[in-house]
PDB file of N, CA and C in Angstrom:
ATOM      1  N   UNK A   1       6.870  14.699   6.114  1.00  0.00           N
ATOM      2  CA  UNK A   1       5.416  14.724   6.062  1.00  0.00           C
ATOM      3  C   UNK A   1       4.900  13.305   5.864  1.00  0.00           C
ATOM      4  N   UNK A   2       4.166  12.843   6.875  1.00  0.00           N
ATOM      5  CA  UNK A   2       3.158  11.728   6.694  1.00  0.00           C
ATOM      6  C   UNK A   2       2.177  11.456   6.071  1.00  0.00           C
ATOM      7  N   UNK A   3       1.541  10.740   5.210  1.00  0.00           N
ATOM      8  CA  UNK A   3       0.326  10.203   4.900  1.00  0.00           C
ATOM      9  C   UNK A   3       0.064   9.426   5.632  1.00  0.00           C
ATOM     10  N   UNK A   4      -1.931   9.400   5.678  1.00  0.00           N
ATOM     11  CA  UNK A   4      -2.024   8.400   6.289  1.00  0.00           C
ATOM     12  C   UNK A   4      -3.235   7.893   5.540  1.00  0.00           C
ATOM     13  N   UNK A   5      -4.187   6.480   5.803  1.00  0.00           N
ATOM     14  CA  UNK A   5      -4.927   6.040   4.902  1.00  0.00           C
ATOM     15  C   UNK A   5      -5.634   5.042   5.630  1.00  0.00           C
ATOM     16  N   UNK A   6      -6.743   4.959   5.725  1.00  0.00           N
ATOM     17  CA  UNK A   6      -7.615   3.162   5.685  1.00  0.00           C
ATOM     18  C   UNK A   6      -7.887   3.343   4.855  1.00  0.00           C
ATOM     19  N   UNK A   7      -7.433   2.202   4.207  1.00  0.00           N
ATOM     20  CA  UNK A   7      -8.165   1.452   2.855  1.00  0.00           C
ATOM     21  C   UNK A   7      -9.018   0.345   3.272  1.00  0.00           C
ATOM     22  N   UNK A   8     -10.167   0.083   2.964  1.00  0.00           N
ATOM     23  CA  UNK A   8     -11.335  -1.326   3.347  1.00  0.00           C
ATOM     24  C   UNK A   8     -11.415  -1.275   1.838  1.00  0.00           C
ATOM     25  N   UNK A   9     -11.594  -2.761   1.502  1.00  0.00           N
ATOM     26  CA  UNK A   9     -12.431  -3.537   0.606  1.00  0.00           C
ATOM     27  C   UNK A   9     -11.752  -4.012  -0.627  1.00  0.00           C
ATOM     28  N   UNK A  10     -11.647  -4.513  -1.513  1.00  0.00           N
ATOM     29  CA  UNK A  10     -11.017  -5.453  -2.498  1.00  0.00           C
ATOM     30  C   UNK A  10     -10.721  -4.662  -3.927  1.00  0.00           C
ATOM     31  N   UNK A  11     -10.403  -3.340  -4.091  1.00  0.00           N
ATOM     32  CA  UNK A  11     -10.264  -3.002  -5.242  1.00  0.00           C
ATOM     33  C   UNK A  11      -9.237  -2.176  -5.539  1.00  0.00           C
ATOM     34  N   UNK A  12      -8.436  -2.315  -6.347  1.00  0.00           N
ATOM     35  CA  UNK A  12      -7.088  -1.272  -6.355  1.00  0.00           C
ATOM     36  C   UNK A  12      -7.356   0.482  -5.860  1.00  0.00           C
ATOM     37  N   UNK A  13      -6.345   0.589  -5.036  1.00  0.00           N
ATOM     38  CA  UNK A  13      -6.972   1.560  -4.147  1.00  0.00           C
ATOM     39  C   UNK A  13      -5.143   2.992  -4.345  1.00  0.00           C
ATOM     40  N   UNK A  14      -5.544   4.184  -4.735  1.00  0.00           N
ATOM     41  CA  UNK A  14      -4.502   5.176  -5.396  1.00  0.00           C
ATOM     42  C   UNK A  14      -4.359   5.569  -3.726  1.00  0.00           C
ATOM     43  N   UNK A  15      -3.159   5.298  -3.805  1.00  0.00           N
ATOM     44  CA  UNK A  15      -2.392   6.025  -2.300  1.00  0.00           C
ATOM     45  C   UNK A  15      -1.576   6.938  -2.123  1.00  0.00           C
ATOM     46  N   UNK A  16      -0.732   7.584  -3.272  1.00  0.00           N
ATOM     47  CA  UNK A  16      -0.380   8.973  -3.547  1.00  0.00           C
ATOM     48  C   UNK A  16      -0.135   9.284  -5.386  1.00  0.00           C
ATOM     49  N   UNK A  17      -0.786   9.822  -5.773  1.00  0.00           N
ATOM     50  CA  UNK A  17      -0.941  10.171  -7.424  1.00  0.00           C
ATOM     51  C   UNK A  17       0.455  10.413  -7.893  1.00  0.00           C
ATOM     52  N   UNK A  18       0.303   9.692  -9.482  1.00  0.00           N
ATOM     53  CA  UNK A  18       1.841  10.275 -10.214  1.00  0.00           C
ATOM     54  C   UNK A  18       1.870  11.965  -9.778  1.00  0.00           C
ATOM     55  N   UNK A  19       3.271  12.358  -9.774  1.00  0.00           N
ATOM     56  CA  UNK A  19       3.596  13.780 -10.047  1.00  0.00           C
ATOM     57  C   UNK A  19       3.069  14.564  -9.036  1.00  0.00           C
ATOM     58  N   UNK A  20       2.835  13.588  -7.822  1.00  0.00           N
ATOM     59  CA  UNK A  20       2.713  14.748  -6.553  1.00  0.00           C
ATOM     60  C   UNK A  20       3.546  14.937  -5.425  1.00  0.00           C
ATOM     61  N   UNK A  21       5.048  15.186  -6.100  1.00  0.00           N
ATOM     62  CA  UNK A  21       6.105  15.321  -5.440  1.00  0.00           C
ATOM     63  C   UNK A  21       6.198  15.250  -4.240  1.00  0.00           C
ATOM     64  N   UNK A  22       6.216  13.682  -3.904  1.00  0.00           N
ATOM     65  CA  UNK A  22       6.593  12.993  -2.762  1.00  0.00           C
ATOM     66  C   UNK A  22       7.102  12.239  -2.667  1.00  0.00           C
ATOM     67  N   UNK A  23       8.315  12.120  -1.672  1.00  0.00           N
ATOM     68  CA  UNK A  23       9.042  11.016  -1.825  1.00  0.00           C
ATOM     69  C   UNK A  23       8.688   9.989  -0.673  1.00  0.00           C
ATOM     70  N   UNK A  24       8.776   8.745  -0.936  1.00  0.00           N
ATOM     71  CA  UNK A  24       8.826   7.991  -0.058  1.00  0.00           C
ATOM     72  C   UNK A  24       9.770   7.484   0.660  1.00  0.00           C
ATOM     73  N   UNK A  25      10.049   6.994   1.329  1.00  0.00           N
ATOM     74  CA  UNK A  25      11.130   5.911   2.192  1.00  0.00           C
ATOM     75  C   UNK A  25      10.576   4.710   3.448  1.00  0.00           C
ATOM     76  N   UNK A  26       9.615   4.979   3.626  1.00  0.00           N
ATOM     77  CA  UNK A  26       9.085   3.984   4.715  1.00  0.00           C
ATOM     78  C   UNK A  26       7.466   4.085   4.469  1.00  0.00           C
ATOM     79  N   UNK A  27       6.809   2.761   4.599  1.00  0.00           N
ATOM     80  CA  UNK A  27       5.478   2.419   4.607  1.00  0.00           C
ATOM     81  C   UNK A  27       5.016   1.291   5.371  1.00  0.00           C
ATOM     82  N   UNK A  28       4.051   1.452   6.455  1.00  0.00           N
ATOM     83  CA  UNK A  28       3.833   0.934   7.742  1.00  0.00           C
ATOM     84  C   UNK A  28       2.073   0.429   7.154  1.00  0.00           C
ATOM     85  N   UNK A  29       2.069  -0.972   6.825  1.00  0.00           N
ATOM     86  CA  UNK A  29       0.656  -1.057   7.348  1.00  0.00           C
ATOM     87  C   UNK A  29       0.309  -1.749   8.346  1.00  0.00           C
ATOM     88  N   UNK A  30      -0.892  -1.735   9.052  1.00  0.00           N
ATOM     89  CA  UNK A  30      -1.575  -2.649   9.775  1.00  0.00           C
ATOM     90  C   UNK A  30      -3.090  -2.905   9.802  1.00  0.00           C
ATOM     91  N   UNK A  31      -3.250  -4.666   9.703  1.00  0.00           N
ATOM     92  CA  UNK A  31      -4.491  -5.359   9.304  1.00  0.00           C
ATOM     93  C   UNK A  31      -5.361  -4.751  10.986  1.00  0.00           C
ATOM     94  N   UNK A  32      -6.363  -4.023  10.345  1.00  0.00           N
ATOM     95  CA  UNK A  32      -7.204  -3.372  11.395  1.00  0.00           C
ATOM     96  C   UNK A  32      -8.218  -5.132  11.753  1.00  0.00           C
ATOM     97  N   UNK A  33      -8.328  -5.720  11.353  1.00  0.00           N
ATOM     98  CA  UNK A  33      -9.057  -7.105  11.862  1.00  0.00           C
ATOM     99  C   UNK A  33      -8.375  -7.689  12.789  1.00  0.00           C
ATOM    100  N   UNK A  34      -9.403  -8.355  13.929  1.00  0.00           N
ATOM    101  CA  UNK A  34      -8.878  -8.571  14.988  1.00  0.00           C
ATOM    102  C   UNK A  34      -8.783 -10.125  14.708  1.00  0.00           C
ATOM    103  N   UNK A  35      -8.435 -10.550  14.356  1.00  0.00           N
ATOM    104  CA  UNK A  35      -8.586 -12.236  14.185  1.00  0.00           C
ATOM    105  C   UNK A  35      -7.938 -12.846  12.478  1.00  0.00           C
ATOM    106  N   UNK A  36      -8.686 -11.886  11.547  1.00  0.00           N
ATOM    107  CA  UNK A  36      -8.407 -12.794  10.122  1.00  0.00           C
ATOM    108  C   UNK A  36      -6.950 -11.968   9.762  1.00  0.00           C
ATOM    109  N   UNK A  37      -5.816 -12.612   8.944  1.00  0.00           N
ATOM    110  CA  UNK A  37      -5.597 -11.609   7.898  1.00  0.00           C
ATOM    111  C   UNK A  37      -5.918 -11.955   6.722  1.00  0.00           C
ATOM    112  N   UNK A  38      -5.168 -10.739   5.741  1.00  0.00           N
ATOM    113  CA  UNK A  38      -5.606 -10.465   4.827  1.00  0.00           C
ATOM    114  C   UNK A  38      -4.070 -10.846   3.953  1.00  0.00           C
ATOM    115  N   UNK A  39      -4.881 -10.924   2.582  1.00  0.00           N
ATOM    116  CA  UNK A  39      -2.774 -10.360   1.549  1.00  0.00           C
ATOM    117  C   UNK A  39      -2.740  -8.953   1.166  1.00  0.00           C
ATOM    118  N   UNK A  40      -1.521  -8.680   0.633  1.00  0.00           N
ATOM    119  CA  UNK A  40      -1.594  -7.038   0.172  1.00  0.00           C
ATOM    120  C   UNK A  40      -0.639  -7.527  -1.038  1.00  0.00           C
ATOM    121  N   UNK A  41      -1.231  -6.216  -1.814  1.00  0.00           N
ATOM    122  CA  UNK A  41      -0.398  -5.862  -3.101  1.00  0.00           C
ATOM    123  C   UNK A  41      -0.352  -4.823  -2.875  1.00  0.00           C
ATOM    124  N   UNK A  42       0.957  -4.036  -3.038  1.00  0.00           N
ATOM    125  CA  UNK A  42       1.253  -2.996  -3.000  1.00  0.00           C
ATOM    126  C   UNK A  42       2.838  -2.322  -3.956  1.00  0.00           C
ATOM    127  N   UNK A  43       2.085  -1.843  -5.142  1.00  0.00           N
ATOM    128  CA  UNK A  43       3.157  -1.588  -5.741  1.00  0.00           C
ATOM    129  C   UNK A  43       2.991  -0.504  -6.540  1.00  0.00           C
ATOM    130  N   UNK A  44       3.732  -0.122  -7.614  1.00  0.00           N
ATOM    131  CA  UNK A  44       3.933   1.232  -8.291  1.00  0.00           C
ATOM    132  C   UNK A  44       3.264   1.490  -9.492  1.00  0.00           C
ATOM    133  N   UNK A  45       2.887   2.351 -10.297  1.00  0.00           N
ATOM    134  CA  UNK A  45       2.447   2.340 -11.615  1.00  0.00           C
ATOM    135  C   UNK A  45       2.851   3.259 -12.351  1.00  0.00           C
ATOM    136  N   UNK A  46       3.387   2.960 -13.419  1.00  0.00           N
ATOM    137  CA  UNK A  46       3.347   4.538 -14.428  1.00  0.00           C
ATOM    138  C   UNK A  46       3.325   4.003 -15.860  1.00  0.00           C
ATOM    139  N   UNK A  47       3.400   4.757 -16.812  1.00  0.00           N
ATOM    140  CA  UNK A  47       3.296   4.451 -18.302  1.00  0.00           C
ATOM    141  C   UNK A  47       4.336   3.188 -18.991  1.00  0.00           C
ATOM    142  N   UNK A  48       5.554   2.797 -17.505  1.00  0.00           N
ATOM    143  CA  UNK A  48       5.893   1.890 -18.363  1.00  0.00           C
ATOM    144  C   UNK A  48       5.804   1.043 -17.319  1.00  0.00           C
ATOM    145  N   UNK A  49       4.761   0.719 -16.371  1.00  0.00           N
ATOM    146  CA  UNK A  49       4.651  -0.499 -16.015  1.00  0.00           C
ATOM    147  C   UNK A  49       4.553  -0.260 -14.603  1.00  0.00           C
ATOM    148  N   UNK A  50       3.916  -1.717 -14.126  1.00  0.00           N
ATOM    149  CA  UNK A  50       3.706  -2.364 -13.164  1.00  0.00           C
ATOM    150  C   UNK A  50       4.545  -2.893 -12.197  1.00  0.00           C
ATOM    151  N   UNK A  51       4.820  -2.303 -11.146  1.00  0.00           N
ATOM    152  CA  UNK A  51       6.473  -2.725 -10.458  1.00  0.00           C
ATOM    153  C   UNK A  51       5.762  -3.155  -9.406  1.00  0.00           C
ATOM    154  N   UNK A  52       5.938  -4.344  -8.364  1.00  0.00           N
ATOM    155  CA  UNK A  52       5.423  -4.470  -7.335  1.00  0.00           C
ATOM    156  C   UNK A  52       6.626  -4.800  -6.305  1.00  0.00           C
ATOM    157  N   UNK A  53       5.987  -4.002  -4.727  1.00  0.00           N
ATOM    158  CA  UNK A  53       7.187  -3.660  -3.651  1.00  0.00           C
ATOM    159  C   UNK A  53       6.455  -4.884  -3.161  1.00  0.00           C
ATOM    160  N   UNK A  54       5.392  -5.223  -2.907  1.00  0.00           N
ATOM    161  CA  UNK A  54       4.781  -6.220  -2.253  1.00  0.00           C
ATOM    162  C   UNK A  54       3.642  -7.130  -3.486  1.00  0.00           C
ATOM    163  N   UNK A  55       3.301  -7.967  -3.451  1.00  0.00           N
ATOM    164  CA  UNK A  55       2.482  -9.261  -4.121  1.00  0.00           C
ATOM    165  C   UNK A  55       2.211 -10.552  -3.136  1.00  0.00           C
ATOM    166  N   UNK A  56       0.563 -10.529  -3.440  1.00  0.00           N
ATOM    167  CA  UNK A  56       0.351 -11.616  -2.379  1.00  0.00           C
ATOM    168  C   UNK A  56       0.791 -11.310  -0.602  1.00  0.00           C
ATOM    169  N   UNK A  57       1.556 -10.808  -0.037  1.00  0.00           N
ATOM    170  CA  UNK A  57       1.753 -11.084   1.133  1.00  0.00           C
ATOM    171  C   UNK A  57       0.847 -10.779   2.060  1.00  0.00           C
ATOM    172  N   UNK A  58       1.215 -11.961   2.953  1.00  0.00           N
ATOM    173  CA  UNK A  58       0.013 -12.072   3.782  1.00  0.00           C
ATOM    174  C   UNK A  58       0.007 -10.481   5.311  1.00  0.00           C
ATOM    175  N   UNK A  59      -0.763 -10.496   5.244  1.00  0.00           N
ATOM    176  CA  UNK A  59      -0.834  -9.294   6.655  1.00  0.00           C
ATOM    177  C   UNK A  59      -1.783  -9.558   8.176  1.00  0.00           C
ATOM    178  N   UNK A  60      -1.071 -10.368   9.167  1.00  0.00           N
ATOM    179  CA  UNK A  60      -1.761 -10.992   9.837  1.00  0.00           C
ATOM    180  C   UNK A  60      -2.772  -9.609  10.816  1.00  0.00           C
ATOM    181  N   UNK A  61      -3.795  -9.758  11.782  1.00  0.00           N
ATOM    182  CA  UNK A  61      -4.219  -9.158  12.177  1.00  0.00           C
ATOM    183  C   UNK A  61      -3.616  -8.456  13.464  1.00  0.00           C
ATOM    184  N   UNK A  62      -3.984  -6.996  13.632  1.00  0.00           N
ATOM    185  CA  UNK A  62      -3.201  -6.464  14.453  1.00  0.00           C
ATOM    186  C   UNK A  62      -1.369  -6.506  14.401  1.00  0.00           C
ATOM    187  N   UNK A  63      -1.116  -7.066  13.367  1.00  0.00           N
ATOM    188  CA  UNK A  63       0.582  -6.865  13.412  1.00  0.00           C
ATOM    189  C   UNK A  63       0.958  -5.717  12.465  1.00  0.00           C
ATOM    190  N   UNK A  64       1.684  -5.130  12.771  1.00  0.00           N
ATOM    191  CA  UNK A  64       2.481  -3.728  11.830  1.00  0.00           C
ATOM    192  C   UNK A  64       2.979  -4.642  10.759  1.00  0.00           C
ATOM    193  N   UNK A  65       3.269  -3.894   9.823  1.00  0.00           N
ATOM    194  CA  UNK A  65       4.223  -4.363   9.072  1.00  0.00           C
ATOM    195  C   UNK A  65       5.138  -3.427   8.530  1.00  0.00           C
ATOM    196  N   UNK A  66       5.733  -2.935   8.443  1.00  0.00           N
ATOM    197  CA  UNK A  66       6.749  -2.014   8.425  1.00  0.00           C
ATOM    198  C   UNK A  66       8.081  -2.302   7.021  1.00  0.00           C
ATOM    199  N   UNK A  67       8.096  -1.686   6.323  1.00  0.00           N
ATOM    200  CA  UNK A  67       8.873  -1.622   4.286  1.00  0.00           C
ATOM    201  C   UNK A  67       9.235  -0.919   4.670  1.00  0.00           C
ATOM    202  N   UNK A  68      10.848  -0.566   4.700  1.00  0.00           N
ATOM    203  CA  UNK A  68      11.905   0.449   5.383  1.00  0.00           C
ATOM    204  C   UNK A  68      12.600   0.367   3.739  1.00  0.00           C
ATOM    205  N   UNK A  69      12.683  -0.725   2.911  1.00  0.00           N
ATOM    206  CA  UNK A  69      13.531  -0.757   2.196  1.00  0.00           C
ATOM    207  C   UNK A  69      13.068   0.165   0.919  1.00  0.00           C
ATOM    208  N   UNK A  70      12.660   1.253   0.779  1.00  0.00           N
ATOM    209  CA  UNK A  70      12.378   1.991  -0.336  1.00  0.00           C
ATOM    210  C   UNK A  70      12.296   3.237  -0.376  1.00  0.00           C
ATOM    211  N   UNK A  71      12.840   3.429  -1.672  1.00  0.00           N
ATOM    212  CA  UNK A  71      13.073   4.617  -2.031  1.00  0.00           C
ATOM    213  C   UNK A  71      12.635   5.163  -3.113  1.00  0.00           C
ATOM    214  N   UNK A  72      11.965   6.399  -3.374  1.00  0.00           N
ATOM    215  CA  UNK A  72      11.426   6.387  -4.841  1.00  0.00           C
ATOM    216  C   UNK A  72      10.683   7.961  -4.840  1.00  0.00           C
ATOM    217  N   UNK A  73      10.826   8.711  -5.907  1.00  0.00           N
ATOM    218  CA  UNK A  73      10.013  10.130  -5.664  1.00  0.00           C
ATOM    219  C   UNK A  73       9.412   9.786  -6.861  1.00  0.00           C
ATOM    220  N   UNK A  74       8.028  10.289  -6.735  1.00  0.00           N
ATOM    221  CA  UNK A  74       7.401  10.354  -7.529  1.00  0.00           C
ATOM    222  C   UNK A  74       7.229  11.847  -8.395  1.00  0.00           C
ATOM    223  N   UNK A  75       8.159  12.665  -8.811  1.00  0.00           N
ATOM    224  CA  UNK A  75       7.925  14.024  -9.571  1.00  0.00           C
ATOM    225  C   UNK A  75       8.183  13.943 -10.696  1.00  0.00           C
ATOM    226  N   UNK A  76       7.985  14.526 -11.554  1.00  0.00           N
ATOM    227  CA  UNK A  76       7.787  14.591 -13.013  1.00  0.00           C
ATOM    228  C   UNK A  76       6.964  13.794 -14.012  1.00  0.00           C
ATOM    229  N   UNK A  77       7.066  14.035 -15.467  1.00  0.00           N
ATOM    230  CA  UNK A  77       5.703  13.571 -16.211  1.00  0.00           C
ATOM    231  C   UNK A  77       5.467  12.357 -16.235  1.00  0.00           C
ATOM    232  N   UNK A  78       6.908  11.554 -16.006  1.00  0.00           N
ATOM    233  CA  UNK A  78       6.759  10.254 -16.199  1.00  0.00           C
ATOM    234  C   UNK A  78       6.786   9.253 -14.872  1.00  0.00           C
ATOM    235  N   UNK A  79       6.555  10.062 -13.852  1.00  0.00           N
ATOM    236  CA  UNK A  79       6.300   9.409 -12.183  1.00  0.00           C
ATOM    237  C   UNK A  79       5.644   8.565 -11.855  1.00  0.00           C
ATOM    238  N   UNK A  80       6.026   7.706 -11.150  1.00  0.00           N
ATOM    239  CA  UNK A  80       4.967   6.930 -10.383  1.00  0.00           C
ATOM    240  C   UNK A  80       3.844   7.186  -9.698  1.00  0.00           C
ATOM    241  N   UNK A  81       2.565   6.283  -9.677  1.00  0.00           N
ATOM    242  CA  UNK A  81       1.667   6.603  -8.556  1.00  0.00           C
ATOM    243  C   UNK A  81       2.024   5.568  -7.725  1.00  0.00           C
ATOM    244  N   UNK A  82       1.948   5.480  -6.571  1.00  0.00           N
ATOM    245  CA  UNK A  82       1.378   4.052  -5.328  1.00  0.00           C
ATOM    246  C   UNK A  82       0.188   3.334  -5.459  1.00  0.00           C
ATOM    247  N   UNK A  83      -0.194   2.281  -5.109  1.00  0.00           N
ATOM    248  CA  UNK A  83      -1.498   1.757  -5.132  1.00  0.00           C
ATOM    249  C   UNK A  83      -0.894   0.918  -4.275  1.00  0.00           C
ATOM    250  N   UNK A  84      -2.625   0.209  -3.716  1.00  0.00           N
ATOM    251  CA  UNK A  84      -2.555  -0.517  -2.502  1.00  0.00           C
ATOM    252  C   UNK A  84      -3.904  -1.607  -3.134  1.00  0.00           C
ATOM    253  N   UNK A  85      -3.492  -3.279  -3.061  1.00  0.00           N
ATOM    254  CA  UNK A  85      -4.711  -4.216  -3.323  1.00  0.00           C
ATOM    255  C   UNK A  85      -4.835  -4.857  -2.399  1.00  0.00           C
ATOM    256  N   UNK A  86      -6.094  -5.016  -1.970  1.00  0.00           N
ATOM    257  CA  UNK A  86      -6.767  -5.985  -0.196  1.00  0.00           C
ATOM    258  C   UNK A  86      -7.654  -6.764  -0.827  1.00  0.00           C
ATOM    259  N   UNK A  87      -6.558  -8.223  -0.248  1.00  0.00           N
ATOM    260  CA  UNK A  87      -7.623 -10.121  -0.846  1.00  0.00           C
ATOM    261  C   UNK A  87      -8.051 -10.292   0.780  1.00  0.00           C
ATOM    262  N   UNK A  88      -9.642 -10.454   0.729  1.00  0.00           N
ATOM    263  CA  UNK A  88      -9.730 -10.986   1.818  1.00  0.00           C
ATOM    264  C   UNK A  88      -9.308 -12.708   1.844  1.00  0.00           C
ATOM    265  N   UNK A  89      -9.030 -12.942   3.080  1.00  0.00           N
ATOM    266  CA  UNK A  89      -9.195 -14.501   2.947  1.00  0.00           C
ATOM    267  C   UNK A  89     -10.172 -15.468   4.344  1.00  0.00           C
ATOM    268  N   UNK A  90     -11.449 -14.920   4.130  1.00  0.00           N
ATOM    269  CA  UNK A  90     -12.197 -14.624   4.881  1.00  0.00           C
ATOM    270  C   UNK A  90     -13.547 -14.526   3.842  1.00  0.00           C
ATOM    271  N   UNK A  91     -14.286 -14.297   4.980  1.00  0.00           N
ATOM    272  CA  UNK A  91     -15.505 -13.542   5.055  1.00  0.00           C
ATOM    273  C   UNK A  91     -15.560 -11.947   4.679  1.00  0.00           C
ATOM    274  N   UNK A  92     -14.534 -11.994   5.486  1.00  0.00           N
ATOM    275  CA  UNK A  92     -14.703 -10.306   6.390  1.00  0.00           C
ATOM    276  C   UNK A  92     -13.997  -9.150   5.231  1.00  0.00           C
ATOM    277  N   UNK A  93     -14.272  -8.216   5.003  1.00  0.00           N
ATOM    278  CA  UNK A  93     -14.298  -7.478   4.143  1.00  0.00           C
ATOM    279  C   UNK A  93     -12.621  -6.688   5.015  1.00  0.00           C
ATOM    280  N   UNK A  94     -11.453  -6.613   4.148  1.00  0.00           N
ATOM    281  CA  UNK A  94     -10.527  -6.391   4.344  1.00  0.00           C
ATOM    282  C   UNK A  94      -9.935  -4.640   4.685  1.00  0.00           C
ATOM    283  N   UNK A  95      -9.747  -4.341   6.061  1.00  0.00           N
ATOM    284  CA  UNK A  95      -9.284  -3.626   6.136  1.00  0.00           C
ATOM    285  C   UNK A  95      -8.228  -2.976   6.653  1.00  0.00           C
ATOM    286  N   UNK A  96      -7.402  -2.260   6.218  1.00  0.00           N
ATOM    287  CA  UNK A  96      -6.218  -1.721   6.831  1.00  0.00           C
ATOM    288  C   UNK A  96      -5.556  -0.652   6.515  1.00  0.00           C
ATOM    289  N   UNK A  97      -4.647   0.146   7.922  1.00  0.00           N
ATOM    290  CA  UNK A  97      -4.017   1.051   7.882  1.00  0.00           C
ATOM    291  C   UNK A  97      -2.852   1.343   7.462  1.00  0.00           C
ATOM    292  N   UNK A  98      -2.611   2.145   6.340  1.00  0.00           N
ATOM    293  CA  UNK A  98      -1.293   2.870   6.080  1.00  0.00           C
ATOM    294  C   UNK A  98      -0.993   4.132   6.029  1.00  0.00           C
ATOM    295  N   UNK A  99       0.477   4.441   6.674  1.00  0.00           N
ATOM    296  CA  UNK A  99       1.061   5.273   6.889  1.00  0.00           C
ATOM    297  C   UNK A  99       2.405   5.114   5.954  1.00  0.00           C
ATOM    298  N   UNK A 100       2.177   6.378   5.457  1.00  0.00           N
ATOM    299  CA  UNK A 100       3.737   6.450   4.143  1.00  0.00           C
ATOM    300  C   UNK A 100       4.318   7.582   4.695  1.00  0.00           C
ATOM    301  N   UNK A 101       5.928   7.791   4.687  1.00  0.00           N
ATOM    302  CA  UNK A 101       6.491   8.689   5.664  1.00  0.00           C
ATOM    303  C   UNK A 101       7.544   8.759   4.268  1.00  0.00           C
TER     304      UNK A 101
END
């Protein structure tokens, strides 16, 4: 089962909630701007912390980017959520597509 998501704009953004038994293994974004990119943060959260799969990296426009390397279920009390953070580096108000498989 796929998720899928645009996220636009600069504020930590919940991309699948602790304890909603899903596992991940692959996450595909792409900078929907035709010209600027953007950076992404994209990492994990739960009661004991802040894990990040991605920090800072840049996401040029129109290119996929494709995180094959992970693994992680999020079920039980003490689970992870996902989150997703968009820096413009620009003007242009940051947006982009993800797909979590």
């Amino acid at each position: 089962m796929a998720l899928h998501h645009n996220i636009t704009g600069e504020t930590n953004q919940e991309l699948i909630a602790p304890n909603s038994n899903i596992d991940v293994s692959t996450i595909s974004l792409v900078n929907l701007d035709s010209i600027m990119p953007c950076k992404v943060d994209l990492f994990i959260y739960s009661c004991s912390g802040t894990f990040y799969i991605l920090k800072n990296t840049p996401l040029y426009a129109g290119e996929p980017y494709i995180y094959d390397k992970l693994s992680f279920s999020n079920s039980g009390d003490n689970s992870f959520g996902l989150y997703i953070k968009l820096t413009k580096t620009s003007d242009e108000t940051p947006s982009v597509d993800v797909i979590i498989s």
